[in-house]
Protein backbone atom coordinates (compact mmCIF):
# COMPACT_ATOMS: atom_id res chain seq x y z
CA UNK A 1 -8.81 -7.65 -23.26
CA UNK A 2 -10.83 -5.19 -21.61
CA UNK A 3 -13.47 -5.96 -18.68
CA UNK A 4 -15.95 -8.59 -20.12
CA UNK A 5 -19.56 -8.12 -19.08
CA UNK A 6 -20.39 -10.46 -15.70
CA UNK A 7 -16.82 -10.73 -14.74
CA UNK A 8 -15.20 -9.66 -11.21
CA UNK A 9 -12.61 -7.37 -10.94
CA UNK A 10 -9.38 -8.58 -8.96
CA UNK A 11 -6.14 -7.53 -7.69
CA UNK A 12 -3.02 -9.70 -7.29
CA UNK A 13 -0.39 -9.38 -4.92
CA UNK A 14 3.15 -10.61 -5.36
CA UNK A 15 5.55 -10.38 -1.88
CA UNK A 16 9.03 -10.56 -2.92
CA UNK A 17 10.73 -11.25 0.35
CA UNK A 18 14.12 -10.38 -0.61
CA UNK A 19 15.98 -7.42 0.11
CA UNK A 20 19.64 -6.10 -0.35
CA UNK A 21 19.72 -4.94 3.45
CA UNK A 22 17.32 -4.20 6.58
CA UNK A 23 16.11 -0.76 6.99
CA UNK A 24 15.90 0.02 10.55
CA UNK A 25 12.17 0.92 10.43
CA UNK A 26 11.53 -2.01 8.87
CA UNK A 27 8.66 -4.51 10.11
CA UNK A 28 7.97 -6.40 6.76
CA UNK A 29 8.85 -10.07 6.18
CA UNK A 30 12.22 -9.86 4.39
CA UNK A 31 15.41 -11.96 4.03
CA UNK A 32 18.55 -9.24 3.29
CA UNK A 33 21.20 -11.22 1.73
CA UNK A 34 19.38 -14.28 0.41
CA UNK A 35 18.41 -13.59 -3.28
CA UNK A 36 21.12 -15.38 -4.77
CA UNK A 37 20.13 -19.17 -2.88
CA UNK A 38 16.29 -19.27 -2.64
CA UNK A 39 15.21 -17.20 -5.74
CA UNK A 40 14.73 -19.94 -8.39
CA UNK A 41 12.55 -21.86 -6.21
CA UNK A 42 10.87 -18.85 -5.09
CA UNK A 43 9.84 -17.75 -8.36
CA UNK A 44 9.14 -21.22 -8.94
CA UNK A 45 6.69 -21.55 -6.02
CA UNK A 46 4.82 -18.39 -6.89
CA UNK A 47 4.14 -19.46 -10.27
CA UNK A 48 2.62 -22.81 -9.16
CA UNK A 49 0.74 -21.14 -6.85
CA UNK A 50 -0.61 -18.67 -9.13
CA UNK A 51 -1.53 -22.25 -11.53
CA UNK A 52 -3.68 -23.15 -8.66
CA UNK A 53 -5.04 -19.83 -7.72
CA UNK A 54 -6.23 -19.01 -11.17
CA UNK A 55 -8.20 -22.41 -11.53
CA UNK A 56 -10.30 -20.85 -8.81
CA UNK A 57 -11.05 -17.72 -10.37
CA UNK A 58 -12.77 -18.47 -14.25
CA UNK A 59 -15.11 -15.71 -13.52
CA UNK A 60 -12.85 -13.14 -12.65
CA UNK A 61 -10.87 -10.24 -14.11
CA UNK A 62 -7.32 -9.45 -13.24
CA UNK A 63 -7.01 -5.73 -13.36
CA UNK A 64 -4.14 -4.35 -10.84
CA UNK A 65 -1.01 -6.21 -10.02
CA UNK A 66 0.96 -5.08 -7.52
CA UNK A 67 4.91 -6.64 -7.17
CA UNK A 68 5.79 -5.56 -3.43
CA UNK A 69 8.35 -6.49 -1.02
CA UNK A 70 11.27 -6.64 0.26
CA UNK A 71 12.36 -5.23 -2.83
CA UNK A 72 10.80 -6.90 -5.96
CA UNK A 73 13.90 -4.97 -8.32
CA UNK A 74 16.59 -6.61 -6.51
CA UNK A 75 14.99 -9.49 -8.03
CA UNK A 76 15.91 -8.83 -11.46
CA UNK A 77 13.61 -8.62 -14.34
CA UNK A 78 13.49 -12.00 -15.63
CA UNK A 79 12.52 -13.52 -12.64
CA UNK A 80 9.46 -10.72 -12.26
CA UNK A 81 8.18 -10.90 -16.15
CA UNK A 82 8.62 -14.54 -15.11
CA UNK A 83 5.71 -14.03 -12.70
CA UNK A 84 3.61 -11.74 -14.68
CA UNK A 85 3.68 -14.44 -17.78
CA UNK A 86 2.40 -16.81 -15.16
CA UNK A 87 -0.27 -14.24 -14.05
CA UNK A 88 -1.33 -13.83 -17.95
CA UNK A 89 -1.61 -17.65 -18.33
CA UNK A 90 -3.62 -18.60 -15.51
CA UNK A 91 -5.56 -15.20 -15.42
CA UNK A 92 -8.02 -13.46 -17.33
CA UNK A 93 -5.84 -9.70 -17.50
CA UNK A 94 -7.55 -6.89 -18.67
CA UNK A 95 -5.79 -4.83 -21.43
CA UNK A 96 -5.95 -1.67 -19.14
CA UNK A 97 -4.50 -3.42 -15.98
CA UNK A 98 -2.37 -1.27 -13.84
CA UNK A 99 0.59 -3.16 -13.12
CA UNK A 100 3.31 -1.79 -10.48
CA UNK A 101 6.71 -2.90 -9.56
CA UNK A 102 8.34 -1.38 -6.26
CA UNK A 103 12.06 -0.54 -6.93
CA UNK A 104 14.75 0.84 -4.83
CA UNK A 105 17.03 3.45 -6.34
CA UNK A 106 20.28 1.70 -6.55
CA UNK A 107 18.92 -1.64 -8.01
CA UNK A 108 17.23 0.47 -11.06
CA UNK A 109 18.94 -0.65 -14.53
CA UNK A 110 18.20 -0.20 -17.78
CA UNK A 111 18.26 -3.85 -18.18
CA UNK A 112 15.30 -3.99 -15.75
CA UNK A 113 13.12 -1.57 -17.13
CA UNK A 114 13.17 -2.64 -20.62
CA UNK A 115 12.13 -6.35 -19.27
CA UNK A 116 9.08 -4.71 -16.89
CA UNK A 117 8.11 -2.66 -20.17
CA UNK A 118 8.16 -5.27 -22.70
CA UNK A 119 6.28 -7.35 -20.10
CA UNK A 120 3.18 -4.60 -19.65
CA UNK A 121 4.35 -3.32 -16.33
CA UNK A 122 3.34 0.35 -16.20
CA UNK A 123 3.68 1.90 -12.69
CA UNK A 124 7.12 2.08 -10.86
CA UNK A 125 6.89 3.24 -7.26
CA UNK A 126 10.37 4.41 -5.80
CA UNK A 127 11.29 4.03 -2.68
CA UNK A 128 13.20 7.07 -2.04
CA UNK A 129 12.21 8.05 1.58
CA UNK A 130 14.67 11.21 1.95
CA UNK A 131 16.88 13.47 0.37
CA UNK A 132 19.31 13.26 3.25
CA UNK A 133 22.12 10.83 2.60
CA UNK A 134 22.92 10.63 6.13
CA UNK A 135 19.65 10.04 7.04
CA UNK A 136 19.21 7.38 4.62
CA UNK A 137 22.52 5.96 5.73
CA UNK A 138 21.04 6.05 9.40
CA UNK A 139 17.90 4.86 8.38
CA UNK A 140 19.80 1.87 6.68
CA UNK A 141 18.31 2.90 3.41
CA UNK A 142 21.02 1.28 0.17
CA UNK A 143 20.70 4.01 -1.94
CA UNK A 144 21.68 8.26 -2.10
CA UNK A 145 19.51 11.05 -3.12
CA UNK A 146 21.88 11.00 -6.53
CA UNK A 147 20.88 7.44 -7.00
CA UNK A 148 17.13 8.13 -6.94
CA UNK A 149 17.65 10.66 -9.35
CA UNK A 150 19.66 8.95 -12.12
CA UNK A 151 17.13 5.98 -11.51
CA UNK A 152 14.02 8.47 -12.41
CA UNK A 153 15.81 9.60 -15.49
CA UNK A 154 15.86 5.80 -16.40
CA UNK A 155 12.11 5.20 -15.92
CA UNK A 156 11.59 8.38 -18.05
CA UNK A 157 13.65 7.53 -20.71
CA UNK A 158 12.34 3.97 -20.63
CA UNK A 159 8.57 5.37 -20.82
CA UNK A 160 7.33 4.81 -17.75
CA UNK A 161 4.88 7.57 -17.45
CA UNK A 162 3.56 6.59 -14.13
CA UNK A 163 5.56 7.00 -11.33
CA UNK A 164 5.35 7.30 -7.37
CA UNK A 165 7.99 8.10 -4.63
CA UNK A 166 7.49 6.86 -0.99
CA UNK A 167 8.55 9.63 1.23
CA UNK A 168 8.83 9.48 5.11
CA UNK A 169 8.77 12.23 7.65
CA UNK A 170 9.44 12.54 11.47
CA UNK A 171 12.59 10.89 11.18
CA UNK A 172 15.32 11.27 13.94
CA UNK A 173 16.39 14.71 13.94
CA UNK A 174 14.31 15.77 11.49
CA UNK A 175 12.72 19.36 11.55
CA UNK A 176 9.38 20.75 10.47
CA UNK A 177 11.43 22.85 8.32
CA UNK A 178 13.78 20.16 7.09
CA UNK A 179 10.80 18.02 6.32
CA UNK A 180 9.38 20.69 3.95
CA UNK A 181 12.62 21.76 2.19
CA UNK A 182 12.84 17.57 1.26
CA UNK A 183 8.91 17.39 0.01
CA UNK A 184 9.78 20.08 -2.03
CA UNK A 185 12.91 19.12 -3.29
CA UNK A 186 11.41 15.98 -4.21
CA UNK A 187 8.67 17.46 -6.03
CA UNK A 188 10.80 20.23 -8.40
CA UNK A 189 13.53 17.58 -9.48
CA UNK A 190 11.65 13.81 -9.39
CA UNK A 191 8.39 15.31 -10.86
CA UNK A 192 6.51 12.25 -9.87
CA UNK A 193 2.84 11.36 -10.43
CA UNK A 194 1.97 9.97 -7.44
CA UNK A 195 3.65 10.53 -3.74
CA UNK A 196 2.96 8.67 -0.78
CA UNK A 197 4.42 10.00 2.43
CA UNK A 198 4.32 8.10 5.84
CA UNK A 199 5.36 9.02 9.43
CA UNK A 200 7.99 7.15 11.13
CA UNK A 201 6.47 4.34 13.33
CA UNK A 202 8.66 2.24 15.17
CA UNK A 203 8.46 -1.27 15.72
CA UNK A 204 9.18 -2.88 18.78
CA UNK A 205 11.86 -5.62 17.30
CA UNK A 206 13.31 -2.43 15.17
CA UNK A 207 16.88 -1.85 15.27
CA UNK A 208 15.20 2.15 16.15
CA UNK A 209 13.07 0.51 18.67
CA UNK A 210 15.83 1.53 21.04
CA UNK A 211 15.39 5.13 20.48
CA UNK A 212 11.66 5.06 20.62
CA UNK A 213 11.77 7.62 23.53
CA UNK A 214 14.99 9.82 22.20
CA UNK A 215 13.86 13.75 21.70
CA UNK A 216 15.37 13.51 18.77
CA UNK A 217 12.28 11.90 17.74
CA UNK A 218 9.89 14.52 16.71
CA UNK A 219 6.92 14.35 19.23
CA UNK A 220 3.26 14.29 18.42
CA UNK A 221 2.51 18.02 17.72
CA UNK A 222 5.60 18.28 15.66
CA UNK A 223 4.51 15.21 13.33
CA UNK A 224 1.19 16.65 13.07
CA UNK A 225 2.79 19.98 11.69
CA UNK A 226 4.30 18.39 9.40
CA UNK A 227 1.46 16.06 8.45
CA UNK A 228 -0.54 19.28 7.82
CA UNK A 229 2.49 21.31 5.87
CA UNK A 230 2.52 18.52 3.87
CA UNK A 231 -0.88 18.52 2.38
CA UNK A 232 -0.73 22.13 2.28
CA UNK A 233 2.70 21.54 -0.04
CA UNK A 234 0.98 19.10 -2.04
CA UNK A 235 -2.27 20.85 -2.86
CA UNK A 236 0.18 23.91 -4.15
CA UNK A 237 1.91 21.79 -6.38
CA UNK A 238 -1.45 20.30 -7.79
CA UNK A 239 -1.84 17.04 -5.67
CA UNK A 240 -5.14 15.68 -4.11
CA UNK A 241 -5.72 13.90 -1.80
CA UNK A 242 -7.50 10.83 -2.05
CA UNK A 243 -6.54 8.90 1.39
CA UNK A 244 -3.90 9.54 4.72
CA UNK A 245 -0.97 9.10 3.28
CA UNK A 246 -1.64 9.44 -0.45
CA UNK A 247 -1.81 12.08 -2.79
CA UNK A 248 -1.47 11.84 -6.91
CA UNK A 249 -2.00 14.53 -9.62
CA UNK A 250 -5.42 13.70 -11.69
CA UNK A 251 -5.99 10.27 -13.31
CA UNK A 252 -2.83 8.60 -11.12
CA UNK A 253 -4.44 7.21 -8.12
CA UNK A 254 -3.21 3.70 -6.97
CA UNK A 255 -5.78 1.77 -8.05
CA UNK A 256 -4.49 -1.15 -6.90
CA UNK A 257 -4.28 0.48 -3.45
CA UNK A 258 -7.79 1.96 -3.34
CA UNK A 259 -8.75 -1.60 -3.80
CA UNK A 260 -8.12 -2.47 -0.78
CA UNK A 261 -9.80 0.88 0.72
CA UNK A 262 -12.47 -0.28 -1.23
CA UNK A 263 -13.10 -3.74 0.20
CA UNK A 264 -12.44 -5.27 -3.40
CA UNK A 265 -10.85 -8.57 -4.34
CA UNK A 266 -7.61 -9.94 -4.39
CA UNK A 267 -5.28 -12.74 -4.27
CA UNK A 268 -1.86 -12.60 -2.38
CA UNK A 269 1.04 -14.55 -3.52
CA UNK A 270 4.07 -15.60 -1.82
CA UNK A 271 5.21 -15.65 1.98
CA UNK A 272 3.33 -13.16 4.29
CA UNK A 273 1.12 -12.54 1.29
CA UNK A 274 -2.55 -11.39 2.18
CA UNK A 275 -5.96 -12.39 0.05
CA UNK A 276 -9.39 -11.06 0.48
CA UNK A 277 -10.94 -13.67 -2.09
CA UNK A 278 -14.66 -15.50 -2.15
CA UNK A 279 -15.74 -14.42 1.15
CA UNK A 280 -12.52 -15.67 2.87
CA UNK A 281 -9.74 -13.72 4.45
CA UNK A 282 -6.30 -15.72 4.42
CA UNK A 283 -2.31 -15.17 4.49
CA UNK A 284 0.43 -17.22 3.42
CA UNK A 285 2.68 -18.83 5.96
CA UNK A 286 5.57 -16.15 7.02
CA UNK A 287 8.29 -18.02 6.44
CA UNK A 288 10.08 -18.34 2.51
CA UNK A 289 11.00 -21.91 3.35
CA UNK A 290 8.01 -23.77 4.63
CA UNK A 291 6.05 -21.54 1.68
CA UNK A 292 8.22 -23.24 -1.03
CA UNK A 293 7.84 -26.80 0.76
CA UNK A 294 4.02 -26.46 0.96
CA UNK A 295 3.56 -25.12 -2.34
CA UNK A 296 5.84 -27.56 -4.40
CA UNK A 297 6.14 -30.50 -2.15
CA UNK A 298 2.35 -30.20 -0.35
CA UNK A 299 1.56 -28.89 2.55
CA UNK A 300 -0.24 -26.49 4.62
CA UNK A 301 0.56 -23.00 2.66
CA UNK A 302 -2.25 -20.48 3.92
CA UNK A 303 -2.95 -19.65 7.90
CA UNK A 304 -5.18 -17.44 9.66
CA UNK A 305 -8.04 -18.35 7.35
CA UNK A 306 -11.45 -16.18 8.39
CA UNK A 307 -14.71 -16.41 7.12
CA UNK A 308 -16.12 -12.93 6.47
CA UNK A 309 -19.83 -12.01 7.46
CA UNK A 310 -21.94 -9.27 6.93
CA UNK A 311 -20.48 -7.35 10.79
CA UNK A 312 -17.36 -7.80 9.74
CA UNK A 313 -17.77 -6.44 6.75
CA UNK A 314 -19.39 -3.41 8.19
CA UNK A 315 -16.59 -2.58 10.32
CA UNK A 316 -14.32 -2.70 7.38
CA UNK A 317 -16.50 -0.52 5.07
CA UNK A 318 -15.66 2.10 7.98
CA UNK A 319 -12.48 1.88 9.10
CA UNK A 320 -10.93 1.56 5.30
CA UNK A 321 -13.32 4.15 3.63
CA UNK A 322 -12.74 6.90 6.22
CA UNK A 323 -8.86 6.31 5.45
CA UNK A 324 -10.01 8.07 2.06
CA UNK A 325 -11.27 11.31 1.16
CA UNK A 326 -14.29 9.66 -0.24
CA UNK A 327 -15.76 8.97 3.19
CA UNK A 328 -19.04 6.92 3.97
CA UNK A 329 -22.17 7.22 2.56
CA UNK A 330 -25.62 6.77 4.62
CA UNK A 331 -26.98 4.38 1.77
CA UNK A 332 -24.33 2.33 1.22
CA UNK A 333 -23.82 1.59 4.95
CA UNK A 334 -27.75 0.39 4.97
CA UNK A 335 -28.23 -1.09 1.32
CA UNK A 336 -25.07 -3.31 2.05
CA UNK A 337 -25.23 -4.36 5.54
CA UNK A 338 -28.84 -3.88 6.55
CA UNK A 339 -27.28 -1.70 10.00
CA UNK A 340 -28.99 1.30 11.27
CA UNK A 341 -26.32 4.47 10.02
CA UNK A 342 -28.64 6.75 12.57
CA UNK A 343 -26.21 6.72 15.84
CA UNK A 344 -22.77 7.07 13.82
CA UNK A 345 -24.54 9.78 11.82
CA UNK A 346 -25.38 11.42 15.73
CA UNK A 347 -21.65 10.73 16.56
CA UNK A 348 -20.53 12.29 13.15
CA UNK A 349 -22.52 15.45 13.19
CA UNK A 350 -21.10 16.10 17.27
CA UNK A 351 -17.77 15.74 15.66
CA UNK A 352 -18.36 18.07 13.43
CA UNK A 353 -19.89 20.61 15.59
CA UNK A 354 -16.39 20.53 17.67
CA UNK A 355 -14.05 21.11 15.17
CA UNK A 356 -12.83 20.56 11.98
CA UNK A 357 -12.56 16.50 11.75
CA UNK A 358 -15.59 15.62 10.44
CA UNK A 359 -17.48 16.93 7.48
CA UNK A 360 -20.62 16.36 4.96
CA UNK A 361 -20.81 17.08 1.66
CA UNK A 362 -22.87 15.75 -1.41
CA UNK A 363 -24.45 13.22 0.95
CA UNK A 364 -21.05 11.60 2.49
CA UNK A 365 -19.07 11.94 5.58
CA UNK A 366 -15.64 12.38 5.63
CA UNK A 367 -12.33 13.01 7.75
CA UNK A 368 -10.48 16.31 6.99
CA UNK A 369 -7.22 17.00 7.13
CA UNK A 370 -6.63 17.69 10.11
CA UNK A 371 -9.86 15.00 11.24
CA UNK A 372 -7.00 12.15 9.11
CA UNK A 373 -4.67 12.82 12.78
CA UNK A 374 -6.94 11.87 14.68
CA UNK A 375 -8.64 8.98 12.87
CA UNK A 376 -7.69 6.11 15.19
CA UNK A 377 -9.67 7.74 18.33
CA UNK A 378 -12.56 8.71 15.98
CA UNK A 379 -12.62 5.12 14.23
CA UNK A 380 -12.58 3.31 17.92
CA UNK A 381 -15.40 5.29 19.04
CA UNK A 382 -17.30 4.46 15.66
CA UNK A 383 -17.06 1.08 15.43
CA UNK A 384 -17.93 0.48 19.67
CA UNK A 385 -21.24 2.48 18.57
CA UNK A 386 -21.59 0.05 15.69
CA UNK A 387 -21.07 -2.73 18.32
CA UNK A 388 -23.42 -1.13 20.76
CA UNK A 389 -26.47 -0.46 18.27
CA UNK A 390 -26.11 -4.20 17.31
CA UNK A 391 -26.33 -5.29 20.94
CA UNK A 392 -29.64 -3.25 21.16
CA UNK A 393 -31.02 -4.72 17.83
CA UNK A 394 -30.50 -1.05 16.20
């Protein structure tokens, strides 16, 4: 069913923890090696959880599911149309939904996509990273170049229509001109809909934390070369922009992802799982064993439970919506939080009298390009003017 009249929209977020092996970027919470003895009750858990979740929500309407992880393939495809049926029986899902699974490249089988399809999952985003098999080896990534490509002729030929690659750049070694020869491999043989490309951060606790400091780690100016030969790339080959790291052709935007941009709802299910759900901000315990106990046996499940008011709102609705090439809007800012938008407009316009950062058009501020690699220093100052205009009743 489509979107009934009076209804909320809502996201839902499945973590699958588990995970063939540890990439050595690799912050997440996942359990390499431990699909086989926890899965069952896993899947188990989730689907009780989602029982209870969707008690709470008769006035909403599912309408992006996202399966995330770990890597939610490895899983296998009964156990995730397992978890969608439970999301159709205790949800209200709209006929439209958009409804992703994440897959690695070697744990893509035909078996697998026939269950996601027959289920009404309709996005697949690959985690292909690099078309560098010794950087993926390095990397700790489970899967070749060749693999990703056999596994993108599968999702074609199974009729997946909408897919997205994860790409990462400033990798060990890795050249400006290296970096652009991959994008663009990428692009003329995986012919994807949607690309999301991140730079390498690394993670104290990291098995790369130990090179943090190596040259072979591209510096700063380097990364932001390729940050900016990167857009460039993807604008040529008929890819906007619509946020950092994220780029799709028309009509293929991660909706599911611009919901949280957006400040929408959603519920998170599983361990480590985030929610933004009736005014509440809450996460699931991080830890796949105390999140089975507490959801099957009772006990405390959700931590780091915070009520949301109006401030902290407005200090979302800037730091997510200038991630996005939609940008901020004077009346929204006002109508929604009932905060002065005069001194960050005075702090915008300077910024854009410097440089190229900032800009206004049809009414809304946003970063540019080259405004996105700088967005942490420009969001800090932002929100301490936000903090300071408070303080003076502004």
């Amino acid at each position: 069913m489509a979107m009934r009249k009076g209804r909320k929209p809502l996201g839902i977020y499945v973590h699958v923890p588990f995970c063939k092996s540890k990439c050595a970027y690799c912050d997440f919470y996942s359990l390499p090696g431990q699909t086989n003895r926890t899965a069952s009750q896993y899947v188990k858990a989730v689907c009780r959880h989602m029982e209870e979740a969707g008690a709470l929500s008769p006035d909403h309407t599912v309408d992006t599911v996202y399966f995330g992880g770990g890597t939610p393939s490895l899983l296998g495809g009964e156990a995730l149309t397992t978890m969608m049926a439970s999301i159709r029986k205790h949800f209200d899902v709209s006929d439209d939904a958009e409804i992703t699974c994440e897959c690695n490249p070697d744990s893509v089988t035909d078996s697998l996509l026939r269950r996601l399809r027959g289920e009404g999952f309709n996005r697949i985003s690959l985690g292909v990273q690099s078309d560098d098999d010794e950087m993926l080896q390095r990397l700790g990534r489970p899967h070749t170049f060749d693999q990703a490509v056999t596994a993108v002729e599968k999702i074609r030929k199974k009729g997946f229509r909408n897919l997205s690659v994860d790409l990462m750049y400033g990798l060990p070694g890795q050249t400006l001109e290296q970096w652009t020869a991959t994008l663009e491999h990428v692009l003329g043989t995986l012919k994807p809909q949607h690309i999301s490309c991140y730079g390498l951060r690394i993670e104290e606790g990291t098995p790369l934390w130990e090179i943090r400091k190596s040259p072979e780690i591209p510096d700063e100016d380097t990364q932001a070369d390729m940050y900016m030969e990167m857009v460039r790339i993807l604008r040529n080959y008929g890819f906007s922009q619509y946020e950092i790291s994220n780029f799709c052709r028309r009509g293929f935007h991660s909706r599911h992802n611009l919901r949280y941009w957006e400040g929408g709802e959603y519920y998170g299910f599983g361990p480590d799982a985030s929610s933004d759900f009736g005014g509440k901000r809450f996460k699931c315990v991080r830890s796949l064993p105390d999140y089975i106990s507490g959801i099957l046996q009772g006990g405390q499940v959700l931590e780091q439970v915070q009520e949301m008011f109006p401030r902290d709102r407005a200090c979302e609705y800037l730091m997510l919506r200038l991630r996005t090439t939609a940008g901020i809007d004077r009346a929204d800012y006002e109508t929604s939080f009932r905060l002065s938008f005069d001194p960050i407009e005075v702090y915008l316009r300077q910024c854009a009298q410097r440089g190229t950062a900032m800009q206004r058009q049809d009414g809304r501020w946003r970063l540019t390009a080259s405004g996105f690699l700088i967005s942490n220093t420009i969001l800090s100052d932002i929100l301490l003017i936000q903090e300071r205009s408070e303080s003076l009743g502004g």
